[in-house]
N, C-alpha and C. Protein backbone atom coordinates (compact mmCIF):
# COMPACT_ATOMS: atom_id res chain seq x y z
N UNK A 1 12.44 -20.69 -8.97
CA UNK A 1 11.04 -20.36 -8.70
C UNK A 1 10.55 -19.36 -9.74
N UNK A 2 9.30 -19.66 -9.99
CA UNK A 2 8.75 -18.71 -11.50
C UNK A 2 8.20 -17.79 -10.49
N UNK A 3 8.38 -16.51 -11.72
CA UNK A 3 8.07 -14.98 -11.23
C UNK A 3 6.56 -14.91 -11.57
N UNK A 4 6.37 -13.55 -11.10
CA UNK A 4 4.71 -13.68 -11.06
C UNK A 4 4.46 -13.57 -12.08
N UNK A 5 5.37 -12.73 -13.06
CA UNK A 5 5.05 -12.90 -14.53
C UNK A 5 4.62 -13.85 -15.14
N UNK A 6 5.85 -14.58 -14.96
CA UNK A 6 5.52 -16.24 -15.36
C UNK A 6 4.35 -16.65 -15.26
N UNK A 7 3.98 -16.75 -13.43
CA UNK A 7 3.00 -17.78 -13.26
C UNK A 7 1.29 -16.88 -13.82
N UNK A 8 0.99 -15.92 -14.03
CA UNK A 8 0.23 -15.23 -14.70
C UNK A 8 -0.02 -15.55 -16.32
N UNK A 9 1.35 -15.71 -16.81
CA UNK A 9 1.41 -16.30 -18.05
C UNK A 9 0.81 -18.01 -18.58
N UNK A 10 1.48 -17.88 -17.75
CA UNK A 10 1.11 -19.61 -17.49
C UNK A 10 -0.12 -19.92 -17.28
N UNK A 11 -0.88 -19.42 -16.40
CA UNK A 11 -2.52 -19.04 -16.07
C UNK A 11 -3.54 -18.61 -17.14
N UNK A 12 -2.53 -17.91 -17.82
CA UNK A 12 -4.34 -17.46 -19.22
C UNK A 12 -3.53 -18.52 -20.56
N UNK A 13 -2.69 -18.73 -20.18
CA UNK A 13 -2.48 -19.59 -21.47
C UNK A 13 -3.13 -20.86 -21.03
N UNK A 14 -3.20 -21.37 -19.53
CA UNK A 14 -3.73 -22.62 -19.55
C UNK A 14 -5.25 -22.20 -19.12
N UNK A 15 -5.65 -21.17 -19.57
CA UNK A 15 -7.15 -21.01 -19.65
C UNK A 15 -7.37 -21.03 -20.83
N UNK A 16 -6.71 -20.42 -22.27
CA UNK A 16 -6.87 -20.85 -23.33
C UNK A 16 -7.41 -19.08 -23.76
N UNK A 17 -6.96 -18.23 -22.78
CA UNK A 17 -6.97 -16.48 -23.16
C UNK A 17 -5.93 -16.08 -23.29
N UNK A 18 -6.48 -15.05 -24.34
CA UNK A 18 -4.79 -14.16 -25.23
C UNK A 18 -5.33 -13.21 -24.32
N UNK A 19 -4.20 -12.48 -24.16
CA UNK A 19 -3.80 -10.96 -23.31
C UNK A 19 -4.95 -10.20 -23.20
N UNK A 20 -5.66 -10.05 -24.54
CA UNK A 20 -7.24 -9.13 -25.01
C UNK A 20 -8.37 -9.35 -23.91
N UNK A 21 -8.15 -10.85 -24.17
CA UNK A 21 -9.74 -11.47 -23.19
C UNK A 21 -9.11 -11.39 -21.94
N UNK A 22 -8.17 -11.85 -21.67
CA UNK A 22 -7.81 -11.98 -19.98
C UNK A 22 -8.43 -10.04 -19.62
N UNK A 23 -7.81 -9.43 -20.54
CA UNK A 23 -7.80 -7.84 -20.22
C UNK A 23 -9.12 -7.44 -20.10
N UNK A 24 -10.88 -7.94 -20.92
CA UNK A 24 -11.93 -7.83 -21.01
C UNK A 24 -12.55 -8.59 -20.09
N UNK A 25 -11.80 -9.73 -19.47
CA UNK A 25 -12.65 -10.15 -18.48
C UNK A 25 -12.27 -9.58 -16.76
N UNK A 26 -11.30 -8.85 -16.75
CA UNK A 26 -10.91 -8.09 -15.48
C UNK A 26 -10.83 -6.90 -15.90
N UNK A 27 -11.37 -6.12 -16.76
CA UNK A 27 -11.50 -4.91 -17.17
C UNK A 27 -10.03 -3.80 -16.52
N UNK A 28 -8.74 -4.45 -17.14
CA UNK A 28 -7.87 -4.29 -16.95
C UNK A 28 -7.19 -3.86 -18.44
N UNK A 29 -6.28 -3.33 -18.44
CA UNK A 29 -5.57 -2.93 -20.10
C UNK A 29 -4.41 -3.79 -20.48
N UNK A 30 -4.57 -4.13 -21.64
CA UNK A 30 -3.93 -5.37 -22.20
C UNK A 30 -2.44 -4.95 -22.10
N UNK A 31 -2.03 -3.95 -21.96
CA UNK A 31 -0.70 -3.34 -21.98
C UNK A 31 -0.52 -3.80 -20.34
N UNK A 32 -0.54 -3.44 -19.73
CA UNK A 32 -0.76 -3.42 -18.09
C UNK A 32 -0.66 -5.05 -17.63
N UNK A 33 -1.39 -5.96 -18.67
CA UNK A 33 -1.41 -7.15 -18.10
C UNK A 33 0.18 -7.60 -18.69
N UNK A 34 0.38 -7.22 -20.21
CA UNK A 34 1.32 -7.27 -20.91
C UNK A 34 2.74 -6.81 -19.67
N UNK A 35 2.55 -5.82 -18.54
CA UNK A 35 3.74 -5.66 -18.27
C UNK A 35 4.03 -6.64 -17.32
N UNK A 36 2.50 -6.78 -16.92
CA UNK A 36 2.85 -7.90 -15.25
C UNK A 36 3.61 -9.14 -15.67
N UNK A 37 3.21 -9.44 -17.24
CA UNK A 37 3.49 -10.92 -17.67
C UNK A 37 5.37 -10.59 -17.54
N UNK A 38 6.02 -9.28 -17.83
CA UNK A 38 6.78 -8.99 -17.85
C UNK A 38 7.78 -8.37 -17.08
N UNK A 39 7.09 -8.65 -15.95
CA UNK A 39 7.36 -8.47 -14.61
C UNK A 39 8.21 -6.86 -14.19
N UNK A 40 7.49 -6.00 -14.79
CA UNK A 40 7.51 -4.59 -14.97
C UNK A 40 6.98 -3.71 -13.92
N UNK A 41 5.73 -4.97 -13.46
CA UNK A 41 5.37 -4.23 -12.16
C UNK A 41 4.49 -5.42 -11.43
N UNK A 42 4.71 -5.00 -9.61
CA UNK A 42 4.33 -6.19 -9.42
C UNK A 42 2.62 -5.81 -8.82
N UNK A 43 2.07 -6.64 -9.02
CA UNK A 43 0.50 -6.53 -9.25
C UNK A 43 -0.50 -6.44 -7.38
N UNK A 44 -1.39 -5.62 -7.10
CA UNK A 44 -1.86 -5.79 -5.65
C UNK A 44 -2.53 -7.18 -5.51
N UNK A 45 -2.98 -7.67 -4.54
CA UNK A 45 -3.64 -8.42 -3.98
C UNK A 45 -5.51 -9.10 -5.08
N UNK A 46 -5.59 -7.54 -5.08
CA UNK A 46 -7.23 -7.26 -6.04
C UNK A 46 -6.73 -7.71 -6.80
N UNK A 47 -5.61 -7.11 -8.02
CA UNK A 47 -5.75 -7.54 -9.46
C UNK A 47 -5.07 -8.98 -9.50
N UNK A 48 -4.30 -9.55 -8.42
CA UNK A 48 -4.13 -10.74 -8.95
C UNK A 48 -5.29 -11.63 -8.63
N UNK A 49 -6.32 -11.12 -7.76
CA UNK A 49 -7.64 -11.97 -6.98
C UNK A 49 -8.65 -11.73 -8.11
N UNK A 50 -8.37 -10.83 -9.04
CA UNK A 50 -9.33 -10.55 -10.65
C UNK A 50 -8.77 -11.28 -11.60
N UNK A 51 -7.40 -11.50 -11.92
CA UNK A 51 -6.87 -12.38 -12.58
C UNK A 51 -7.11 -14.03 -12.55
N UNK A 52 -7.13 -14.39 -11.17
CA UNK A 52 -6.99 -15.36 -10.43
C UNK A 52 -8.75 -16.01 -10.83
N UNK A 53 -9.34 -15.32 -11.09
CA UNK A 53 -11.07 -15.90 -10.93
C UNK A 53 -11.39 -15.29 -12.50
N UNK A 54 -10.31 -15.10 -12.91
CA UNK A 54 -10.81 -14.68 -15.24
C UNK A 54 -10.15 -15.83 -15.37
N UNK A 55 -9.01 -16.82 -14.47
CA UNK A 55 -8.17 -17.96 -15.27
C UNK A 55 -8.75 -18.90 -14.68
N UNK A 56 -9.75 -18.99 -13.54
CA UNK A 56 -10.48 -20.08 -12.54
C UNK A 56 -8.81 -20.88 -12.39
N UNK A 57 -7.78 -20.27 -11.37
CA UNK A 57 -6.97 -20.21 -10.96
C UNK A 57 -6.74 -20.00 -9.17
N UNK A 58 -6.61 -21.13 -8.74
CA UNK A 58 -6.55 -20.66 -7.25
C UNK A 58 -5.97 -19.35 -6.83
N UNK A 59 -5.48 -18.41 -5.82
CA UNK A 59 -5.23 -17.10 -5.97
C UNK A 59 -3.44 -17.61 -5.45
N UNK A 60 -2.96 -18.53 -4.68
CA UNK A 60 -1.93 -19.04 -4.05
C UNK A 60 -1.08 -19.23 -5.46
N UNK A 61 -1.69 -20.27 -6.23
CA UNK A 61 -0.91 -20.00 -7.26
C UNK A 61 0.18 -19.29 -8.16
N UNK A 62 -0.80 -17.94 -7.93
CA UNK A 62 -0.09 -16.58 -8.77
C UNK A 62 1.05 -15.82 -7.64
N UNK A 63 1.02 -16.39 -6.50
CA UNK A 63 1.83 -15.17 -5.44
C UNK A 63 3.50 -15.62 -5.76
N UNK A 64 3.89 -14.52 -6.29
CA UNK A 64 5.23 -14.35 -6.84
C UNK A 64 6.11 -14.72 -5.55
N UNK A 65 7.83 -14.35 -5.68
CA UNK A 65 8.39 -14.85 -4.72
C UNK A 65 8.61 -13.74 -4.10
N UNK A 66 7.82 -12.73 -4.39
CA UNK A 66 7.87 -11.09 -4.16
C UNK A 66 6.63 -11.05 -3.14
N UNK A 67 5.98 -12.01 -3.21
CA UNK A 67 4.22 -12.11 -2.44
C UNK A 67 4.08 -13.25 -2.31
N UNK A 68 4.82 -14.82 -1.67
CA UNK A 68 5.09 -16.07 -1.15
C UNK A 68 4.80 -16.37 -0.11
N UNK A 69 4.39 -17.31 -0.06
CA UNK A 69 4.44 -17.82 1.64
C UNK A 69 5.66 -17.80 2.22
N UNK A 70 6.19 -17.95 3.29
CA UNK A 70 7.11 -17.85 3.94
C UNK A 70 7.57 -19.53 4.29
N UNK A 71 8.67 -19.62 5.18
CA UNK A 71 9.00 -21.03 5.41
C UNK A 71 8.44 -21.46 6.11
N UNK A 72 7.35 -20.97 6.93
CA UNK A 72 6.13 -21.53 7.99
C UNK A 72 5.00 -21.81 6.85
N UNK A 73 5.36 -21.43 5.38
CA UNK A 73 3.84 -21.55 4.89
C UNK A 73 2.52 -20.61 5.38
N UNK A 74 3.04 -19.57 6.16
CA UNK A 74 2.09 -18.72 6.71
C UNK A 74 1.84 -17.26 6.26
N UNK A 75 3.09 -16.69 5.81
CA UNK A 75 3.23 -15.44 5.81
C UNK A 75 3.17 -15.04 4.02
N UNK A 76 2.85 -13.21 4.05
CA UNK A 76 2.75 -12.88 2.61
C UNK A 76 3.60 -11.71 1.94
N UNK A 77 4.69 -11.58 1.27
CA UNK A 77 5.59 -10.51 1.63
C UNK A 77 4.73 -9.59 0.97
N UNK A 78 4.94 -8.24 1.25
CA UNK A 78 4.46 -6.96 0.36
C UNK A 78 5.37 -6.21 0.42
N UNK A 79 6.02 -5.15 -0.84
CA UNK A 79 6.83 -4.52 -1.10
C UNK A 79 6.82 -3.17 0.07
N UNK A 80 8.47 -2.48 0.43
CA UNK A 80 8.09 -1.15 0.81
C UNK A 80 8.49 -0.54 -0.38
N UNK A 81 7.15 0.09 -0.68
CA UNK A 81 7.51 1.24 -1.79
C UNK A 81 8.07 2.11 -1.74
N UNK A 82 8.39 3.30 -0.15
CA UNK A 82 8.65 4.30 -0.50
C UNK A 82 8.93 4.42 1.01
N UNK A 83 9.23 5.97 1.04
CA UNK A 83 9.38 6.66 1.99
C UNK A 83 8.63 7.52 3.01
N UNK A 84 7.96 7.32 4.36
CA UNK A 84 7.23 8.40 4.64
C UNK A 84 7.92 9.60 5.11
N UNK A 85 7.21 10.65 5.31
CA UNK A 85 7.84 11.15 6.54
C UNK A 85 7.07 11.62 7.89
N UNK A 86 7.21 11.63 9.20
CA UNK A 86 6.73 11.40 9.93
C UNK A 86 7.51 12.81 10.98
N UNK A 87 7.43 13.68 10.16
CA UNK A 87 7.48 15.70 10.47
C UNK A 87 7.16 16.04 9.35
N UNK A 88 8.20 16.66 8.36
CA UNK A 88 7.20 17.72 7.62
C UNK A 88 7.57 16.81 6.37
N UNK A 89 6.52 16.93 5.47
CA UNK A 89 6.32 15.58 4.47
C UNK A 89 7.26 16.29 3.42
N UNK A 90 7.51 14.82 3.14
CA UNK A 90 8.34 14.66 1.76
C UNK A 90 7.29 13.59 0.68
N UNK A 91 8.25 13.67 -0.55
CA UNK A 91 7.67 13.55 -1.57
C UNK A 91 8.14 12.01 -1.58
N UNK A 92 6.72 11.26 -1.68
CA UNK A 92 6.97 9.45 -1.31
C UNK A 92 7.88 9.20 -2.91
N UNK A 93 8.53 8.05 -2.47
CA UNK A 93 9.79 7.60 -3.21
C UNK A 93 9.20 6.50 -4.06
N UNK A 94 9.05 6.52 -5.44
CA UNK A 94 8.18 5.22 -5.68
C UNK A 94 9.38 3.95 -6.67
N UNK A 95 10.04 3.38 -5.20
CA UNK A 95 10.89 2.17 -5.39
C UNK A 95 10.60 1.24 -4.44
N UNK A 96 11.27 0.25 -4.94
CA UNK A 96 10.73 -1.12 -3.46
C UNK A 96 12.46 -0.66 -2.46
N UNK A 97 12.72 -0.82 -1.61
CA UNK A 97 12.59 -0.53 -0.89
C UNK A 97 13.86 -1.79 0.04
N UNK A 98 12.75 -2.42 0.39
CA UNK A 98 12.67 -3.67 1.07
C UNK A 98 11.22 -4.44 0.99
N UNK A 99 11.33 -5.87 2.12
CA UNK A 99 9.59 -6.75 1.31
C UNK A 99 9.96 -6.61 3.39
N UNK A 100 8.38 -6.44 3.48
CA UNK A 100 7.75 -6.87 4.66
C UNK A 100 6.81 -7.86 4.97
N UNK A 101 6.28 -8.88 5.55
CA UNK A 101 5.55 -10.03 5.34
C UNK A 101 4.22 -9.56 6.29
N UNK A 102 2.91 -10.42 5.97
CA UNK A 102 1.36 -10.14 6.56
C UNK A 102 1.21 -11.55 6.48
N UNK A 103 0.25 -11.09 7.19
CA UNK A 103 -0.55 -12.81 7.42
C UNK A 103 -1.11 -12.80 6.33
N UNK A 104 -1.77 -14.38 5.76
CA UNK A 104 -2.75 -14.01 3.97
C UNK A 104 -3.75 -13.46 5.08
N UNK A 105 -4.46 -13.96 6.12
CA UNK A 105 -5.16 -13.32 6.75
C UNK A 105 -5.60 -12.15 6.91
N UNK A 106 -4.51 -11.39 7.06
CA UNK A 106 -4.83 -9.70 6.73
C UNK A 106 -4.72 -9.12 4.96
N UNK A 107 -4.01 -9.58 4.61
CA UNK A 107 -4.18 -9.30 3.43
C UNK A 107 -4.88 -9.26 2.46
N UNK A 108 -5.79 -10.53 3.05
CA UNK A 108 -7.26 -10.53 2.55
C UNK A 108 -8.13 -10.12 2.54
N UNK A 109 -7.78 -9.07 3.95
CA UNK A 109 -8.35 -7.34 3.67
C UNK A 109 -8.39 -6.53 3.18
N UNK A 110 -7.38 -6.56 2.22
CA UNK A 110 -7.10 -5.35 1.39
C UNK A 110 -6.38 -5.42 0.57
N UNK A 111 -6.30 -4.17 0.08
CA UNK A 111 -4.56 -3.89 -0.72
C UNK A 111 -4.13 -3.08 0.29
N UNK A 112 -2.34 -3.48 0.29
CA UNK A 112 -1.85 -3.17 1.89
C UNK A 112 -0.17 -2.87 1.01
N UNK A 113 0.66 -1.74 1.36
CA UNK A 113 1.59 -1.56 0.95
C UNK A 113 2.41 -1.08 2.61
N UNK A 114 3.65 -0.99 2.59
CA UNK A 114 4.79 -0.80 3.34
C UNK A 114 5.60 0.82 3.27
N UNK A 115 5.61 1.42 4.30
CA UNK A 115 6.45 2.73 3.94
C UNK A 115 7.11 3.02 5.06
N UNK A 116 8.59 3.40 5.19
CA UNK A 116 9.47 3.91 5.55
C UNK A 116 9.25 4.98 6.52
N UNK A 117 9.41 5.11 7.84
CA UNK A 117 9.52 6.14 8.41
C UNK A 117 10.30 7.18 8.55
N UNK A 118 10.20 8.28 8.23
CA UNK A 118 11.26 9.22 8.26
C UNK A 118 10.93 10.34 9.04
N UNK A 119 11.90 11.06 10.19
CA UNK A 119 11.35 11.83 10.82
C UNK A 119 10.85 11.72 12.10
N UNK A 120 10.63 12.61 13.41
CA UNK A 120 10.55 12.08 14.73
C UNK A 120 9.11 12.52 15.44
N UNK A 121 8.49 13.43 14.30
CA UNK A 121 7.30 14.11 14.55
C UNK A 121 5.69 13.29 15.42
N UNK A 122 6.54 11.78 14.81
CA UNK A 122 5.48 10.91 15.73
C UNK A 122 5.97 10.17 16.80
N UNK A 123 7.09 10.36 17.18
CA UNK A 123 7.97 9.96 18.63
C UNK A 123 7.40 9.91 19.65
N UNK A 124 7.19 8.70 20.17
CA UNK A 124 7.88 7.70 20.19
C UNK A 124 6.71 6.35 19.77
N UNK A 125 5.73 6.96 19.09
CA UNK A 125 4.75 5.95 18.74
C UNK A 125 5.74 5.56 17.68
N UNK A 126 5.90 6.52 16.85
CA UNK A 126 6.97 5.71 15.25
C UNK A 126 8.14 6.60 15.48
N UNK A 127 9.16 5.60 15.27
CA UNK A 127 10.32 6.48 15.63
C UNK A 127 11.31 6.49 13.53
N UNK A 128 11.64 7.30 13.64
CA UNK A 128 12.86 7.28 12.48
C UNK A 128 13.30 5.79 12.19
N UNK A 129 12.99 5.20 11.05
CA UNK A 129 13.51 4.31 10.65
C UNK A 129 12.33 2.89 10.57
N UNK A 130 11.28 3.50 11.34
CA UNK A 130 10.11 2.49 11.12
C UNK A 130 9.69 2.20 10.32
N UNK A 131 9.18 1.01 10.34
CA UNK A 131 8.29 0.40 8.48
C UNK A 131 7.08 0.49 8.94
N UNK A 132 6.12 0.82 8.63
CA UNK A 132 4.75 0.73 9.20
C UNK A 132 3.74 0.08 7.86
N UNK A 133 3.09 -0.69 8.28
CA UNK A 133 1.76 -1.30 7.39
C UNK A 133 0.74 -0.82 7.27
N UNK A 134 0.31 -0.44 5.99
CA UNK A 134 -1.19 0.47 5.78
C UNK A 134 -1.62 -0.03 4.82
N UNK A 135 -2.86 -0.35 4.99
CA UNK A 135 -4.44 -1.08 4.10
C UNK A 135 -4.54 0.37 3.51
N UNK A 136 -5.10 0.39 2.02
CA UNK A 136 -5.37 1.61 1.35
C UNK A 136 -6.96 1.85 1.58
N UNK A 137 -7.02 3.01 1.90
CA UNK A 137 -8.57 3.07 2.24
C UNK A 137 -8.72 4.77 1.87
N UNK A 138 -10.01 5.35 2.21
CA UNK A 138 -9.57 6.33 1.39
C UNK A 138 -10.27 7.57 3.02
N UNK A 139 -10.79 6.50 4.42
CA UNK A 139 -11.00 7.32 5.15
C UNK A 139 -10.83 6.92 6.97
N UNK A 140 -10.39 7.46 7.14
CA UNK A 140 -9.99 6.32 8.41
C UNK A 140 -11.33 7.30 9.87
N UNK A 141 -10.78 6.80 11.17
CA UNK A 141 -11.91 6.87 11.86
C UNK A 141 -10.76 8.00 12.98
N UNK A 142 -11.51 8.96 13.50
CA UNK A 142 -11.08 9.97 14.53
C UNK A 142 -9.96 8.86 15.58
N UNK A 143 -8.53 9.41 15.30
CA UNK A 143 -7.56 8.50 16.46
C UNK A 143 -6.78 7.45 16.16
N UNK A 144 -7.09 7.24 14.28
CA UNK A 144 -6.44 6.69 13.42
C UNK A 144 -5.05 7.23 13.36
N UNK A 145 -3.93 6.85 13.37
CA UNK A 145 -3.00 7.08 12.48
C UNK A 145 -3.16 6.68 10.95
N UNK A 146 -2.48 7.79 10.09
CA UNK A 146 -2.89 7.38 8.73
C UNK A 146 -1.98 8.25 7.91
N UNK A 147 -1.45 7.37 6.95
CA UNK A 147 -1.00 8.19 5.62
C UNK A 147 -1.81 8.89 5.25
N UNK A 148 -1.62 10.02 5.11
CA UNK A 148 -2.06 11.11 4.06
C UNK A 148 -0.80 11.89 3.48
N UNK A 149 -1.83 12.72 2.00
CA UNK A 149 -1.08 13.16 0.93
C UNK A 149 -1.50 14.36 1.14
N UNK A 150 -0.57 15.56 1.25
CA UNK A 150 -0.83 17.18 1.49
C UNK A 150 -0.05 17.29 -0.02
N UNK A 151 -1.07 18.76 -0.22
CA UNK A 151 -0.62 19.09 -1.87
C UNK A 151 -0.45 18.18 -2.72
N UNK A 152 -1.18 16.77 -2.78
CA UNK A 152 -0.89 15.96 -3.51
C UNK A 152 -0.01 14.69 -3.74
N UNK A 153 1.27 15.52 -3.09
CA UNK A 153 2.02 14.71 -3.24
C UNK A 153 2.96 14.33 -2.35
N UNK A 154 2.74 14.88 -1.53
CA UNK A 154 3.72 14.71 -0.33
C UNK A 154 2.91 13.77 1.32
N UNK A 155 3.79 12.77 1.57
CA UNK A 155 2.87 11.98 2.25
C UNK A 155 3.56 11.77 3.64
N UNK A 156 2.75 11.89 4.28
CA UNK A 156 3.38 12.20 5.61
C UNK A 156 2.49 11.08 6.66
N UNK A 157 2.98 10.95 7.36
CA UNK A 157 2.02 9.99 8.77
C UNK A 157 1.64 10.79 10.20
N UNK A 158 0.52 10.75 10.49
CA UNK A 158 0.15 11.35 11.24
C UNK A 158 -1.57 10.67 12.11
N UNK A 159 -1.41 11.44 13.59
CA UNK A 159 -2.80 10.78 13.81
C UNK A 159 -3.92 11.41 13.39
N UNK A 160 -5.03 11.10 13.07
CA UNK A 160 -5.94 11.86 12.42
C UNK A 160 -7.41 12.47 13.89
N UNK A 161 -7.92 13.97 13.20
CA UNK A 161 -9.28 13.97 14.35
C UNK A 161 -9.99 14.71 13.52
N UNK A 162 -11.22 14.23 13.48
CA UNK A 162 -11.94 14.85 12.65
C UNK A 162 -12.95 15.83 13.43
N UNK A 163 -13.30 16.89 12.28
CA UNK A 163 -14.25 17.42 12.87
C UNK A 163 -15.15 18.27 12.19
N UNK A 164 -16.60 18.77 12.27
CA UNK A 164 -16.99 19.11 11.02
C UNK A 164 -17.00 20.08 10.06
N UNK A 165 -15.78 20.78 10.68
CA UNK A 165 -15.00 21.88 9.56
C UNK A 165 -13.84 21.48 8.90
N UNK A 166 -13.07 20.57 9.53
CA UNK A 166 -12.06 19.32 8.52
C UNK A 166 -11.37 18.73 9.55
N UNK A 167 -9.99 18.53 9.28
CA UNK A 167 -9.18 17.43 10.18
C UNK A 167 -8.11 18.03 10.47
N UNK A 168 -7.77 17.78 11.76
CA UNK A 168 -6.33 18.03 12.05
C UNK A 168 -5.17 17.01 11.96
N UNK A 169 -4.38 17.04 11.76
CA UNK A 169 -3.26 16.27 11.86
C UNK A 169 -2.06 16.32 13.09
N UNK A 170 -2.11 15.16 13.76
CA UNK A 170 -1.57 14.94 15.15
C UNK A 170 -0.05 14.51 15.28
N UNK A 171 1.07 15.22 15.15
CA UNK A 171 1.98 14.52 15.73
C UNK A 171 2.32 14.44 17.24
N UNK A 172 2.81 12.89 17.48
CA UNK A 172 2.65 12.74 18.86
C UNK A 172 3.49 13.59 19.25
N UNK A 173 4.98 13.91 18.96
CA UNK A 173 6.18 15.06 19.25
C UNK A 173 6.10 15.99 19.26
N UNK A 174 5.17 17.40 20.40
CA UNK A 174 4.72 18.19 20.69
C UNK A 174 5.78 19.03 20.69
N UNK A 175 7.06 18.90 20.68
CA UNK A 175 8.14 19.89 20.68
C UNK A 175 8.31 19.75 19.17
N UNK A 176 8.28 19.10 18.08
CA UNK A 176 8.97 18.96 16.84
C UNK A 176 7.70 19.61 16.24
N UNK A 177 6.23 18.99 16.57
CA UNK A 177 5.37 19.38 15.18
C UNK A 177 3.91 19.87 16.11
N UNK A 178 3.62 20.75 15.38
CA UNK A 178 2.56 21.38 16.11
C UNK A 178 1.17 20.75 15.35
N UNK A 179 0.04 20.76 16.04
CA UNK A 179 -1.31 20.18 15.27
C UNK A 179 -1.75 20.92 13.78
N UNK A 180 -1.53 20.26 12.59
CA UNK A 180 -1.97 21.08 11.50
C UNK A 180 -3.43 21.31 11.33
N UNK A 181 -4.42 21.97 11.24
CA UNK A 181 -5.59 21.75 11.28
C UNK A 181 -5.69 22.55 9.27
N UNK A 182 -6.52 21.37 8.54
CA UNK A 182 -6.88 21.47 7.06
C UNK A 182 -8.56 21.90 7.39
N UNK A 183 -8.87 22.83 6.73
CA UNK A 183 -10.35 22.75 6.58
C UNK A 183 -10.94 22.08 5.67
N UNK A 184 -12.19 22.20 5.40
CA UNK A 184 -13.28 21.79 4.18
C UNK A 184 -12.49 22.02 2.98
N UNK A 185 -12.41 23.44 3.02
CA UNK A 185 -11.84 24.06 1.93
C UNK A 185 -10.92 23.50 1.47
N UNK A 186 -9.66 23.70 2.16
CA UNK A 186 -8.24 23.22 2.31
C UNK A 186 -7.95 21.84 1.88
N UNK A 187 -9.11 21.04 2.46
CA UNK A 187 -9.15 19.01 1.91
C UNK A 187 -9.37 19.23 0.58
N UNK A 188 -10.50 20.32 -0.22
CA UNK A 188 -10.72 20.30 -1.75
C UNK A 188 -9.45 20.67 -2.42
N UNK A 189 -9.03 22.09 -2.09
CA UNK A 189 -7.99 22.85 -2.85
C UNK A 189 -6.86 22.57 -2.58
N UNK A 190 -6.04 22.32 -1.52
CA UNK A 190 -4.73 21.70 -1.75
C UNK A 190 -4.50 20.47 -2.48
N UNK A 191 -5.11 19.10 -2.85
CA UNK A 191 -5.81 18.81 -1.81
C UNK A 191 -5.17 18.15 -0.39
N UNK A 192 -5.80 18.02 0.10
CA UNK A 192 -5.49 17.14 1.48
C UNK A 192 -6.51 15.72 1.66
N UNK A 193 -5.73 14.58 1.15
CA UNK A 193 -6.19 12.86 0.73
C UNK A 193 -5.43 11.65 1.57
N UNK A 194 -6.37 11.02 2.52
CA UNK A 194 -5.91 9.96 3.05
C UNK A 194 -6.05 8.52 2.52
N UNK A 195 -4.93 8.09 1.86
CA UNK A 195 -4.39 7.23 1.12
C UNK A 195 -4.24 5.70 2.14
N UNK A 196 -4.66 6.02 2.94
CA UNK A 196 -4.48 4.32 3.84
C UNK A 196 -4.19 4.50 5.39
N UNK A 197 -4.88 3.60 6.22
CA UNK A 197 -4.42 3.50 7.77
C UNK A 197 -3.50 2.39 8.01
N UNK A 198 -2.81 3.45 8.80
CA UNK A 198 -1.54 2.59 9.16
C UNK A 198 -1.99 1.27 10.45
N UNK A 199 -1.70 -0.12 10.20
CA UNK A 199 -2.38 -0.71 11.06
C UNK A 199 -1.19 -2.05 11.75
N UNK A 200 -0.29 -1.52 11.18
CA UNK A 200 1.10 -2.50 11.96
C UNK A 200 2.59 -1.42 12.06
N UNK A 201 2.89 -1.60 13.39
CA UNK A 201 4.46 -0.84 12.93
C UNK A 201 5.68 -2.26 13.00
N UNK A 202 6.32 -1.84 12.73
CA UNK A 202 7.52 -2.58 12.23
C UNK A 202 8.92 -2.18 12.87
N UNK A 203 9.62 -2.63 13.64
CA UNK A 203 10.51 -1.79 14.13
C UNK A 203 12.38 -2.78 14.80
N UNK A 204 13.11 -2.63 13.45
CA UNK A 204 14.54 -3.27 13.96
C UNK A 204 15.33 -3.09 14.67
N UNK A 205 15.64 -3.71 15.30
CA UNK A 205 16.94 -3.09 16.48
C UNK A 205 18.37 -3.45 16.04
């Protein structure tokens, strides 16, 4: 089975675009497209759905065996990138992981990545060892659970409440983690950035 590289390759060459134009017509960098062809990195949902309509290329086409249908023909894998943590945040891990599968259905919502639960701070909604699914968005709604990034870089899961001096952060495990409350301030200068709502958990026995 050809990699997404491949089938990307295969796509602007049978459009009759070098790397340059494919890159000017998805306002993407020719290096960047250069790596996907090279399967260096694997591409979201958007840029292969920008790729996919610069090669007048169905979008099914391009889904690697990394982002395939499944043996029902139904399902769409997406990588887990990393690690959350779900008490006091750690610094997300940026490797795959393992692949988790979506409906194209949902996926067609978004760009949607996979992360690792670590930690008991949201017990027993997410327990240690959970995979949870999050659409990247950049604001979720009071009662959300949601990835966010404290100081930047450290990404933790938590439920969110807003309010109009800033947000607190909810773990359900009232003995492990107490409510963090970030102000106005605090969201600018640390910063404090919500990177996606979590909208599936995942959980092996």
């Amino acid at each position: 089975m050809k990699s997404i590289g491949e089938r990307i390759k295969d796509a602007r060459k049978s459009a009759g675009l070098t790397q340059l134009k494919l890159a000017k017509k998805t306002d993407l960098s020719r290096s960047y497209i250069g790596d996907i062809e090279k399967d260096r990195y694997n591409p979201s949902v958007s840029t292969l759905q920008l790729i996919a309509a610069a090669t007048n290329t169905p979008l099914e086409d391009l889904l690697p065996s990394t982002k395939t249908a499944s043996s029902t023909g139904r399902g769409v894998r997406i990588p887990v990138l990393g690690r959350v943590a779900a008490g006091i945040p750690i610094g997300t891990v940026e490797e795959i992981l393992d692949y988790e599968e979506i409906t194209p259905e949902l996926a067609a919502t978004g760009d949607f990545f996979a992360l690792l639960v670590r930690g008991d701070s949201m017990d027993p909604t997410l327990k240690d060892g959970d995979v949870v699914i999050v659409r990247e968005q950049p604001t979720v709604d009071s009662g959300d659970i949601a990835i966010v990034l404290v100081n930047g870089n450290d990404a933790t899961a938590k439920e969110i409440k807003e309010s109009p001096a800033g947000i607190t952060l909810i773990g359900h495990n009232v003995a492990v983690y107490t409510p963090q409350f970030y102000s106005n301030h605090d969201i600018e200068s640390l910063p404090v950035q919500i990177i996606g709502k979590v909208v599936e958990m995942r959980r092996k026995f």
